[in-house]
N, C-alpha and C. Protein backbone atom coordinates (compact mmCIF):
# COMPACT_ATOMS: atom_id res chain seq x y z
N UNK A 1 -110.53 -28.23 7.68
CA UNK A 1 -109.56 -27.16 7.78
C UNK A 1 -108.67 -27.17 6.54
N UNK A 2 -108.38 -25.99 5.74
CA UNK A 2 -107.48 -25.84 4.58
C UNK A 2 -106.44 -25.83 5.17
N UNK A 3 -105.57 -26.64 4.72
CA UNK A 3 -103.83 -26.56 4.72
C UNK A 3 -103.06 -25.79 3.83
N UNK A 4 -103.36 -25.93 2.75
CA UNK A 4 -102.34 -25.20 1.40
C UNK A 4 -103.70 -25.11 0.31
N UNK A 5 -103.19 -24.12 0.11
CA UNK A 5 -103.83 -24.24 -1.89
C UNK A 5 -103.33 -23.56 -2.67
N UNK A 6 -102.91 -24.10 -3.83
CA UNK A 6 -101.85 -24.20 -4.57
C UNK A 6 -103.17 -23.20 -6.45
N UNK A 7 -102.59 -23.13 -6.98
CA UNK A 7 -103.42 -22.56 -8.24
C UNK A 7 -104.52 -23.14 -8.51
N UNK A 8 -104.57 -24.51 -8.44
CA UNK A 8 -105.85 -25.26 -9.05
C UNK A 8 -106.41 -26.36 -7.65
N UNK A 9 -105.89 -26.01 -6.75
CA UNK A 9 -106.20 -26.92 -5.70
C UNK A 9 -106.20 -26.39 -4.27
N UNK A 10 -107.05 -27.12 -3.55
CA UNK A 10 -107.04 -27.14 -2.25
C UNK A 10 -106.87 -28.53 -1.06
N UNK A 11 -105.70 -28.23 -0.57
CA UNK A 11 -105.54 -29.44 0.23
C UNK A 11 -105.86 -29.21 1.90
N UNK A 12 -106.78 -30.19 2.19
CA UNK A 12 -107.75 -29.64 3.43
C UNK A 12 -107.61 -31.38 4.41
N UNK A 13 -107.78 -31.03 5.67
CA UNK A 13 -108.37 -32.23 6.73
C UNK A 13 -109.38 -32.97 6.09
N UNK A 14 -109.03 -34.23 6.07
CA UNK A 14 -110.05 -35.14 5.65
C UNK A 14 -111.08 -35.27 6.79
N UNK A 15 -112.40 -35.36 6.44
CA UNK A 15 -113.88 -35.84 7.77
C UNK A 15 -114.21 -36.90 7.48
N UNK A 16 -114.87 -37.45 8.35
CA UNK A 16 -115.46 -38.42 8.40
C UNK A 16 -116.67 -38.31 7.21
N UNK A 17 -116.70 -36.98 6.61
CA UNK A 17 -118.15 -36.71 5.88
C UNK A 17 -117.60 -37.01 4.22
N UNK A 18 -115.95 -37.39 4.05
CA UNK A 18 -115.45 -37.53 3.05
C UNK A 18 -115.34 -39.04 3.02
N UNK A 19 -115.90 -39.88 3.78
CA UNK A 19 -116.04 -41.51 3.87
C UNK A 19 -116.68 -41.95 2.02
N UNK A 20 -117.88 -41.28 1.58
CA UNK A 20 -118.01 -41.98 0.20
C UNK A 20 -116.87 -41.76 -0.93
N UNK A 21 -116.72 -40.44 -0.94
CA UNK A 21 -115.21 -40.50 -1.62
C UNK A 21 -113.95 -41.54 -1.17
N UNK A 22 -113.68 -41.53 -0.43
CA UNK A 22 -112.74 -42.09 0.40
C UNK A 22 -112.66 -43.88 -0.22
N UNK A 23 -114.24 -44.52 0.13
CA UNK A 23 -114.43 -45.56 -0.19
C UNK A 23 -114.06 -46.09 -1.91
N UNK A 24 -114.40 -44.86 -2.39
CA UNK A 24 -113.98 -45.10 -3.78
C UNK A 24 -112.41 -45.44 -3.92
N UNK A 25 -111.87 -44.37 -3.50
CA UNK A 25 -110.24 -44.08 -3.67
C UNK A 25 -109.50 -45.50 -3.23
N UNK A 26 -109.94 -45.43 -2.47
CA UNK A 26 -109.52 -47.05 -1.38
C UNK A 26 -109.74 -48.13 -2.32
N UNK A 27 -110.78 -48.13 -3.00
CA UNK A 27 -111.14 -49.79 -3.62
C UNK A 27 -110.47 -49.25 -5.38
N UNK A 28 -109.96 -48.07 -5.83
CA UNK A 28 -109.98 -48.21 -7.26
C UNK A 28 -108.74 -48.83 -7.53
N UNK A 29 -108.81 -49.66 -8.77
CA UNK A 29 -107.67 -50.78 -8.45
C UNK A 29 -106.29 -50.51 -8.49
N UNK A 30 -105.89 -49.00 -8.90
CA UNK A 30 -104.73 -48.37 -9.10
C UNK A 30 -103.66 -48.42 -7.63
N UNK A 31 -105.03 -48.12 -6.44
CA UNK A 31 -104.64 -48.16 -5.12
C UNK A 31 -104.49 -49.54 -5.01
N UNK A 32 -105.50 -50.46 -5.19
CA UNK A 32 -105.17 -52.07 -4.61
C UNK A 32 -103.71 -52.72 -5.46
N UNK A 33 -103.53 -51.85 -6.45
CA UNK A 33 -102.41 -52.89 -6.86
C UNK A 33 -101.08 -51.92 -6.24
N UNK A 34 -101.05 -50.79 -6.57
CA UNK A 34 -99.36 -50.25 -6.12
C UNK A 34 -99.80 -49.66 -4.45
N UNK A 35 -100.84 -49.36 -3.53
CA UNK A 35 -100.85 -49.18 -2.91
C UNK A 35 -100.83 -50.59 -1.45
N UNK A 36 -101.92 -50.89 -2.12
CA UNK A 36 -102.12 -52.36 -1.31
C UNK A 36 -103.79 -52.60 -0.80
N UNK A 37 -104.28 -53.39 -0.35
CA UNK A 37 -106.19 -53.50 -0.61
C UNK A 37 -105.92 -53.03 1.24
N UNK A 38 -106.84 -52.39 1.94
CA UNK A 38 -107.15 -51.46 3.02
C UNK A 38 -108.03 -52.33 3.47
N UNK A 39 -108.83 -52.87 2.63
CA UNK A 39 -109.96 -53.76 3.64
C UNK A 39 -111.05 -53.10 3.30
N UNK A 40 -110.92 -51.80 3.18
CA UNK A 40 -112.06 -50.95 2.60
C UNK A 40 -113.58 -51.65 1.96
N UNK A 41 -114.56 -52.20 2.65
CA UNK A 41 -115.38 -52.77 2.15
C UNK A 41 -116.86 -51.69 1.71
N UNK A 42 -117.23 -51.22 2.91
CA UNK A 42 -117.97 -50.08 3.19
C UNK A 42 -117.90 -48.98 3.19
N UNK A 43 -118.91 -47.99 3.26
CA UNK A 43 -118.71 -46.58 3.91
C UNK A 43 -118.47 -46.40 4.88
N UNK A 44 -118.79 -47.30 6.16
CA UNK A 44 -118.37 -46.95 7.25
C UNK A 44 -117.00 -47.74 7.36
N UNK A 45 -116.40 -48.55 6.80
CA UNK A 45 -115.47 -48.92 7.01
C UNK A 45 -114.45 -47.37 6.78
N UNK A 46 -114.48 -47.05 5.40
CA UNK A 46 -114.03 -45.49 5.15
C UNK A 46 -113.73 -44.66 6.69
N UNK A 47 -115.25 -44.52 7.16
CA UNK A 47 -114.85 -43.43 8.01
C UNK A 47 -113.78 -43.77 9.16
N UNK A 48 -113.64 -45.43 8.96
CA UNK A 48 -113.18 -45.78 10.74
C UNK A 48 -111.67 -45.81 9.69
N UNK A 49 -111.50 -45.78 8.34
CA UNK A 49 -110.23 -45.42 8.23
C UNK A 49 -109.37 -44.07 8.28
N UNK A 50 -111.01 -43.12 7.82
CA UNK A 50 -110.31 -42.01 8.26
C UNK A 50 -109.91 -41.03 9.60
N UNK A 51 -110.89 -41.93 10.51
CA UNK A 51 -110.84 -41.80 11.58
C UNK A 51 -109.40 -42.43 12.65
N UNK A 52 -109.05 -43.54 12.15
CA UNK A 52 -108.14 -44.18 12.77
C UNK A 52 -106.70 -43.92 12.06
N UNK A 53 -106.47 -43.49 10.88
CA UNK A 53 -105.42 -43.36 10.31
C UNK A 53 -105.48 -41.96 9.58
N UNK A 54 -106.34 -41.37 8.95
CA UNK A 54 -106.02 -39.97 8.61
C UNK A 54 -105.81 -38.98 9.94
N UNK A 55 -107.10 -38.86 10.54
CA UNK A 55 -106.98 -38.18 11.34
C UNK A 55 -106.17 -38.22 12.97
N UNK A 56 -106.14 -39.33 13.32
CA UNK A 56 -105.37 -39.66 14.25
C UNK A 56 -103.92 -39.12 13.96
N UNK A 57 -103.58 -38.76 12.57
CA UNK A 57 -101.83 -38.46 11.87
C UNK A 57 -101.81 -37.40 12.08
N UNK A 58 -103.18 -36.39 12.00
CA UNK A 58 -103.26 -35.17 12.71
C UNK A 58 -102.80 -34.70 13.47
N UNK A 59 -103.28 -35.49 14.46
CA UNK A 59 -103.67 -35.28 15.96
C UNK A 59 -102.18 -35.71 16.60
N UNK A 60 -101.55 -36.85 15.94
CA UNK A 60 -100.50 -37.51 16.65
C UNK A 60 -98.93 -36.61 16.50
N UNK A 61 -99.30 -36.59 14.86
CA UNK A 61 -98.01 -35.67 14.05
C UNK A 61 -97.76 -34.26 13.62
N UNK A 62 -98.82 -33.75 13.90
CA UNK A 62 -99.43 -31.95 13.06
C UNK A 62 -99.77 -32.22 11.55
N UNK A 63 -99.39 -33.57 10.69
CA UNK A 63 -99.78 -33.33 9.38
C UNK A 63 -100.11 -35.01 9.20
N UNK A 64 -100.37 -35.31 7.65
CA UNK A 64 -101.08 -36.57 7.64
C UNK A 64 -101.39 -36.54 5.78
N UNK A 65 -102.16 -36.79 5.45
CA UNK A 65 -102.67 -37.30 4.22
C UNK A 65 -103.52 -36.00 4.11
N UNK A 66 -103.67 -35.47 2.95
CA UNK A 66 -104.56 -34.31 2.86
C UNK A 66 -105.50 -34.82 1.69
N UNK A 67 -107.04 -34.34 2.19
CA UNK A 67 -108.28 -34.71 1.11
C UNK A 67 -107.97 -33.11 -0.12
N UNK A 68 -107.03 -33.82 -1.44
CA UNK A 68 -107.31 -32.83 -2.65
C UNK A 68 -108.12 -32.30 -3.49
N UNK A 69 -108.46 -31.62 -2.90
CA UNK A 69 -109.70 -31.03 -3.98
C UNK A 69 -109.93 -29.91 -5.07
N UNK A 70 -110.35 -29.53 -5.94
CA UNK A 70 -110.18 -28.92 -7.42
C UNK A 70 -110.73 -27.54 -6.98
N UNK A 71 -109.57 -26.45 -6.75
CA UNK A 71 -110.21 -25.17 -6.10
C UNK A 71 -111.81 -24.64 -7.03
N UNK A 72 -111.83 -24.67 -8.13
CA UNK A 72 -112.65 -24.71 -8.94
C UNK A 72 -114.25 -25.07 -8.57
N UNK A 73 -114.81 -25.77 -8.20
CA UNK A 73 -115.79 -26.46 -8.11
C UNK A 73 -115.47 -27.74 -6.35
N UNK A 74 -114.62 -27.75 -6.05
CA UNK A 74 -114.53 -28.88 -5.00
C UNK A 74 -114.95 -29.78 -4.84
N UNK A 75 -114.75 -30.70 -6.55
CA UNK A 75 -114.34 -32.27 -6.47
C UNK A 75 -113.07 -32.70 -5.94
N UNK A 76 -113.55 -33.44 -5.19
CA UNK A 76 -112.15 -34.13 -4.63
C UNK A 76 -111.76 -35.05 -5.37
N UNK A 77 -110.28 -35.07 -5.13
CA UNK A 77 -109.99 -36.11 -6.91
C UNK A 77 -108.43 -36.90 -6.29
N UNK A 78 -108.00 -36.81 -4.86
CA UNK A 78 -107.27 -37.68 -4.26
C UNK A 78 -107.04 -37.11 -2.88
N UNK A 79 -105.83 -37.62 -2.75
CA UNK A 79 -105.07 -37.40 -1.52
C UNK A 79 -103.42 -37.02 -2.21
N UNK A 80 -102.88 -36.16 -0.90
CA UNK A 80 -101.76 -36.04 -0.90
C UNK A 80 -101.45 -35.31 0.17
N UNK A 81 -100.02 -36.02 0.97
CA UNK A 81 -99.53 -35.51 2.38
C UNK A 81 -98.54 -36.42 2.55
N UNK A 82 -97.86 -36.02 3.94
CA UNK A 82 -96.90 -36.52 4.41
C UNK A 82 -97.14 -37.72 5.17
N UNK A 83 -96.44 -38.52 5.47
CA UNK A 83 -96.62 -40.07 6.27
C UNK A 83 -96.00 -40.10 7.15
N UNK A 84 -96.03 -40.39 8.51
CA UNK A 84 -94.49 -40.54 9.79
C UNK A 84 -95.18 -42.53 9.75
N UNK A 85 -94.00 -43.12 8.89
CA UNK A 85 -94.06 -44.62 9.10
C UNK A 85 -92.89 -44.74 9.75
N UNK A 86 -93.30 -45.55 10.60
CA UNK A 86 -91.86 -46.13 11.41
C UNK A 86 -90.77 -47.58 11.04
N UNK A 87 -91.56 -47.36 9.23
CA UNK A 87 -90.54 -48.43 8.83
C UNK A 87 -89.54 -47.82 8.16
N UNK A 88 -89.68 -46.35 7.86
CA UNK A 88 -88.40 -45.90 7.60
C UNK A 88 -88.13 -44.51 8.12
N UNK A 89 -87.00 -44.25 8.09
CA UNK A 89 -86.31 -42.83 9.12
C UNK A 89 -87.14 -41.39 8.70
N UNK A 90 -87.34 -41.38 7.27
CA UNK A 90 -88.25 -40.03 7.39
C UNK A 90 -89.12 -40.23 7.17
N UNK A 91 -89.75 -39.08 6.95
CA UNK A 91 -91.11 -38.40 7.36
C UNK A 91 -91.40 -39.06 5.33
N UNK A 92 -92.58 -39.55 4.78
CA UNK A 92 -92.77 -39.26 3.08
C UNK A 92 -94.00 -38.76 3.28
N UNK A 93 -93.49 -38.25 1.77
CA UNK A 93 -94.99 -38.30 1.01
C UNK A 93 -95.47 -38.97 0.35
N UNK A 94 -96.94 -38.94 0.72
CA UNK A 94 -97.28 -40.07 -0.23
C UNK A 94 -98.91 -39.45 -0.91
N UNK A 95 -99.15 -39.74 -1.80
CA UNK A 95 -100.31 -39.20 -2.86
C UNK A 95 -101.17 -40.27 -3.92
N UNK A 96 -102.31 -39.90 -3.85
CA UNK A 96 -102.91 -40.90 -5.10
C UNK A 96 -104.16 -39.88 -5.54
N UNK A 97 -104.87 -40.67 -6.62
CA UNK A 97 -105.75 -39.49 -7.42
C UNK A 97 -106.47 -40.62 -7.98
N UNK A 98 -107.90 -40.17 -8.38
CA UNK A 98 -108.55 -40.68 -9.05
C UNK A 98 -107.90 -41.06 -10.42
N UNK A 99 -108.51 -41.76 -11.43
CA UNK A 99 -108.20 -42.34 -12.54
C UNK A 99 -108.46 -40.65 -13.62
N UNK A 100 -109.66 -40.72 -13.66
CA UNK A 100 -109.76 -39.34 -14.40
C UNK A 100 -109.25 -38.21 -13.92
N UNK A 101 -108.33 -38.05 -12.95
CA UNK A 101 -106.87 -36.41 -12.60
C UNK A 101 -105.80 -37.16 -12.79
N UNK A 102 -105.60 -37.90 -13.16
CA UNK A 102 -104.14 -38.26 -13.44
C UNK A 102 -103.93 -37.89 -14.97
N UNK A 103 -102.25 -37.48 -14.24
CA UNK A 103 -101.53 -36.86 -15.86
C UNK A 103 -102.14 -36.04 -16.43
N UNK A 104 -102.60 -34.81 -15.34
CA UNK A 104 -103.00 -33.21 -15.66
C UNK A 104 -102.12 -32.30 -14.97
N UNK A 105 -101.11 -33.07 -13.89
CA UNK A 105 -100.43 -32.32 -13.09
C UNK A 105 -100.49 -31.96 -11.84
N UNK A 106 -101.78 -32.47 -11.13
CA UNK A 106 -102.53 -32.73 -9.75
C UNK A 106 -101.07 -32.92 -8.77
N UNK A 107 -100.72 -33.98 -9.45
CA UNK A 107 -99.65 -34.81 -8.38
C UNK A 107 -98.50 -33.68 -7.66
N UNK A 108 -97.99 -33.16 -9.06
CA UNK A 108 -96.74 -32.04 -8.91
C UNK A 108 -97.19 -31.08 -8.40
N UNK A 109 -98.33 -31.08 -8.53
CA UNK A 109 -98.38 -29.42 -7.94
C UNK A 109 -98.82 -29.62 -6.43
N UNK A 110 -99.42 -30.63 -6.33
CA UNK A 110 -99.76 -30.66 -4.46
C UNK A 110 -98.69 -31.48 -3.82
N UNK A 111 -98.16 -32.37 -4.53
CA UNK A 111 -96.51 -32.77 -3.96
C UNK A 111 -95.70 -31.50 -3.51
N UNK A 112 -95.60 -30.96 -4.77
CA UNK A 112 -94.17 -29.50 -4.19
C UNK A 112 -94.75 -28.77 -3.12
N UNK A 113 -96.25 -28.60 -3.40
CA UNK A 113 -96.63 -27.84 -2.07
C UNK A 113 -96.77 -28.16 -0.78
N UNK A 114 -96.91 -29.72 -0.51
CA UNK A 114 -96.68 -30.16 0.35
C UNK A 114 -95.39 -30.94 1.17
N UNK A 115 -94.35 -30.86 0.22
CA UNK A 115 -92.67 -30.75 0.67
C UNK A 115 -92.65 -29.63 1.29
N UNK A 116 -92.88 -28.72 0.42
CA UNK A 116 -92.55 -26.83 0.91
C UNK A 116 -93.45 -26.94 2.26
N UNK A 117 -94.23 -27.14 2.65
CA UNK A 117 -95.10 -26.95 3.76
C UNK A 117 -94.37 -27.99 4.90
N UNK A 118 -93.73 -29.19 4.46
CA UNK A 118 -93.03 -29.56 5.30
C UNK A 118 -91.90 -28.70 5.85
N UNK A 119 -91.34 -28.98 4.64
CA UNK A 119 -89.92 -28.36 5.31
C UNK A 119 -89.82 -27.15 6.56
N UNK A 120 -91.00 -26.12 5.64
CA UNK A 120 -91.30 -24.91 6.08
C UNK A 120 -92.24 -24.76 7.39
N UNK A 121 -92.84 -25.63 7.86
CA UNK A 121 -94.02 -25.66 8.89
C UNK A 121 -93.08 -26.61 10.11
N UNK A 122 -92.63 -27.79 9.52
CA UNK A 122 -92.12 -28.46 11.06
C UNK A 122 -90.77 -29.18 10.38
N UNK A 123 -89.99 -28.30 9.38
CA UNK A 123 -88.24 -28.45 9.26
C UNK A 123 -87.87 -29.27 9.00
N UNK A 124 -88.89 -30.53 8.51
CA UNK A 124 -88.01 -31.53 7.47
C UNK A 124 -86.70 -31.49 6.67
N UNK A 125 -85.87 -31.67 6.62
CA UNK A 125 -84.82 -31.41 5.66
C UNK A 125 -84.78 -32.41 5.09
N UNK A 126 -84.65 -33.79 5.16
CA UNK A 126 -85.21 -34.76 4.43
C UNK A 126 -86.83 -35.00 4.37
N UNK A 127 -86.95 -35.54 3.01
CA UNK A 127 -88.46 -36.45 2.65
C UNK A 127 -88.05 -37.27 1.84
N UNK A 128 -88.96 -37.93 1.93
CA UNK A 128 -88.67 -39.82 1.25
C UNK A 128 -90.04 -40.02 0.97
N UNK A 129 -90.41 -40.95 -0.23
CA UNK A 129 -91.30 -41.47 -0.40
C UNK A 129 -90.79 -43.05 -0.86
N UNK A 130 -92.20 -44.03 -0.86
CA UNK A 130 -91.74 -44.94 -1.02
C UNK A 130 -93.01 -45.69 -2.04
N UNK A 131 -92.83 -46.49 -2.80
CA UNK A 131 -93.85 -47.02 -3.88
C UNK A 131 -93.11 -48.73 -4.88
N UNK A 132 -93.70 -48.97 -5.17
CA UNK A 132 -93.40 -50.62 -5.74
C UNK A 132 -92.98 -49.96 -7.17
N UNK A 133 -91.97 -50.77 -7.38
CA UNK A 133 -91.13 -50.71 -8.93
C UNK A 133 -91.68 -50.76 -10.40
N UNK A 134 -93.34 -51.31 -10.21
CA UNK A 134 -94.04 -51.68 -10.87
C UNK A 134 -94.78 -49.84 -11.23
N UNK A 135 -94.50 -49.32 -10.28
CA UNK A 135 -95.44 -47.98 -10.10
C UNK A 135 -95.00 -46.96 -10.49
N UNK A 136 -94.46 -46.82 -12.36
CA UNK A 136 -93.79 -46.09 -13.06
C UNK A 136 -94.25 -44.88 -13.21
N UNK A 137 -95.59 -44.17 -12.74
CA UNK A 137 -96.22 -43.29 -12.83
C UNK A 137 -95.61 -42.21 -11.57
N UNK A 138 -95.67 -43.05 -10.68
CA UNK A 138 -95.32 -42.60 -9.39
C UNK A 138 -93.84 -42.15 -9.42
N UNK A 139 -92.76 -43.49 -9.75
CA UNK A 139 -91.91 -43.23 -9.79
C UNK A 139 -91.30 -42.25 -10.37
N UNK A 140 -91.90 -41.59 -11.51
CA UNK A 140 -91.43 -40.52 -12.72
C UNK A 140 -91.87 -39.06 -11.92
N UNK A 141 -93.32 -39.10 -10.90
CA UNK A 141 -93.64 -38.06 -9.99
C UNK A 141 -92.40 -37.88 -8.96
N UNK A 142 -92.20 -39.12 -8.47
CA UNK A 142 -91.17 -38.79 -7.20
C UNK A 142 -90.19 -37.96 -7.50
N UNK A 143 -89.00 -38.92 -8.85
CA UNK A 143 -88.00 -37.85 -9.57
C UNK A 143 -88.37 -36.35 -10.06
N UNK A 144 -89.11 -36.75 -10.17
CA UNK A 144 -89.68 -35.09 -11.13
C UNK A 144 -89.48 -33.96 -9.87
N UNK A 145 -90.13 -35.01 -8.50
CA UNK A 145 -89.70 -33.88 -6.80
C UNK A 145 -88.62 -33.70 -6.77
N UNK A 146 -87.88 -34.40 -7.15
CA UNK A 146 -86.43 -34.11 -6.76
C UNK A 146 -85.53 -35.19 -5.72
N UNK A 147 -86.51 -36.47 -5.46
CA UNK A 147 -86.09 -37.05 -5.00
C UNK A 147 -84.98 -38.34 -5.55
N UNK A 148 -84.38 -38.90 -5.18
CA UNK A 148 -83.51 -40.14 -5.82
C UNK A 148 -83.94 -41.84 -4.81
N UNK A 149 -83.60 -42.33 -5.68
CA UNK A 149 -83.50 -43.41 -5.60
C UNK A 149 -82.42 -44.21 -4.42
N UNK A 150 -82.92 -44.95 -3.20
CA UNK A 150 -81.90 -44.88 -2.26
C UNK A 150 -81.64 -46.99 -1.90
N UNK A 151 -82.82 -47.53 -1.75
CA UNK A 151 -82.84 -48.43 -1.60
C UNK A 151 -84.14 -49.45 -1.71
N UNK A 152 -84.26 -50.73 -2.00
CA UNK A 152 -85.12 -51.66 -2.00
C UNK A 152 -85.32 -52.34 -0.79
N UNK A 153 -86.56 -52.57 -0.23
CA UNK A 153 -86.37 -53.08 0.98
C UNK A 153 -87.79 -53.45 1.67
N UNK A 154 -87.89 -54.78 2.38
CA UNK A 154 -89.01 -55.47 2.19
C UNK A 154 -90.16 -54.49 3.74
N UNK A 155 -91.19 -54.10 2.93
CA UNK A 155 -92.07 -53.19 3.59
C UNK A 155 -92.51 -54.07 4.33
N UNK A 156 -92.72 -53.27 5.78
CA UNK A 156 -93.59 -54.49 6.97
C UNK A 156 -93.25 -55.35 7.06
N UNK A 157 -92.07 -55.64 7.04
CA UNK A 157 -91.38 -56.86 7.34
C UNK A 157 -92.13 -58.09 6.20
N UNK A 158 -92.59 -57.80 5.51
CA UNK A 158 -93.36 -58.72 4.44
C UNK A 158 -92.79 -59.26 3.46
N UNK A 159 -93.12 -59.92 1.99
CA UNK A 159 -92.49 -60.47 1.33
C UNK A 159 -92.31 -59.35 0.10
N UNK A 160 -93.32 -58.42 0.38
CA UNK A 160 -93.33 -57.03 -0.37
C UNK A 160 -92.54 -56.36 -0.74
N UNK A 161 -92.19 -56.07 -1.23
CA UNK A 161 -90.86 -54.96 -1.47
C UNK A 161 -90.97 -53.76 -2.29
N UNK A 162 -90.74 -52.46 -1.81
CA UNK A 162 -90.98 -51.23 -1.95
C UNK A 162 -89.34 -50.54 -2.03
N UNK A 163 -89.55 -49.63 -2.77
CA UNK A 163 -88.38 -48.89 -3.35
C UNK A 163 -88.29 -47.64 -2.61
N UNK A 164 -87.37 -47.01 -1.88
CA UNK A 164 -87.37 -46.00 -1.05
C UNK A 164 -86.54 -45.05 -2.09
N UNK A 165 -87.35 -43.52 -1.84
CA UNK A 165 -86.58 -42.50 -2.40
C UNK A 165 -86.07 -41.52 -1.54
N UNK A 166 -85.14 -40.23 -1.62
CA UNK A 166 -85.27 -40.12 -0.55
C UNK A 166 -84.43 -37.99 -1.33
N UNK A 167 -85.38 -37.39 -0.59
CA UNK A 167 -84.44 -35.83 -0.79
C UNK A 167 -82.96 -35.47 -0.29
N UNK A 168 -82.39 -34.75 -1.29
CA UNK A 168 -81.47 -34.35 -0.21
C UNK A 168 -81.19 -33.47 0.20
């Protein structure tokens, strides 16, 4: 199912039929280092992630992680959507992209469209995202949304620590 599409993109429900992509995204090391390693071993591991955590965000929340794809031709070349984590008060976004779409503008343009679709679809007035200090790429995307800088604070109760941003 299409959600938004923006000039150069389409952001749609991830399937279970997007598991080989998926598997990639999951293991490329951009994700294992600022995202964190998923376990992601297989293809079917993929699907039981997108099964248990994309789509279940669906089903649970009305929105979730969206599979991005290049209106053009429909390579998929990341993710980007909203998150309901219950380690912090709002709703984020959160996004990643292959190695070859980064720093073409992918990020900004399916980020804003998917704030606007928050706000506008189920009334967010805040969004927050959250990412490791190390993750200057990200961090320069978040500001660029419009978000600020709110607090440091150890993710999952872990030894981890992630930087919360937050709209206002």
């Amino acid at each position: 199912m299409i959600v938004l599409e923006t000039e150069r993109l389409i952001l749609r429900h991830a399937t279970v039929g997007d598991a080989p992509f998926m598997f990639k995204l999951l293991n490329d090391p951009s994700w294992i280092e600022f995202i964190g390693d998923r376990g992601i071993k297989t293809v079917e591991d993929a699907q039981n992630y997108i099964l248990d955590r994309i789509i279940k965000s669906y089903e649970e929340n009305g929105f979730g992680l969206f599979l991005t794809v290049l209106k053009k031709d429909k390579t998929p070349i990341g993710l980007c959507g909203l998150v309901n984590r219950p380690q912090i008060e709002d709703v984020d976004i959160g996004f990643a992209f292959m190695p070859g779409f980064k720093g073409k503008g992918y990020g900004y343009e399916s980020a804003s469209a998917v704030i606007k679709y928050g706000r506008e679809k189920f009334g967010l007035q805040k969004i927050a995202a959250i990412t490791v200090k190390e993750n200057v790429r990200s961090i320069a995307l978040i500001k660029k949304l419009g978000l600020r800088y709110e607090k440091t604070f150890a993710f999952d109760g872990s030894s981890d620590m992630a930087e919360l941003y937050v709209s206002d």
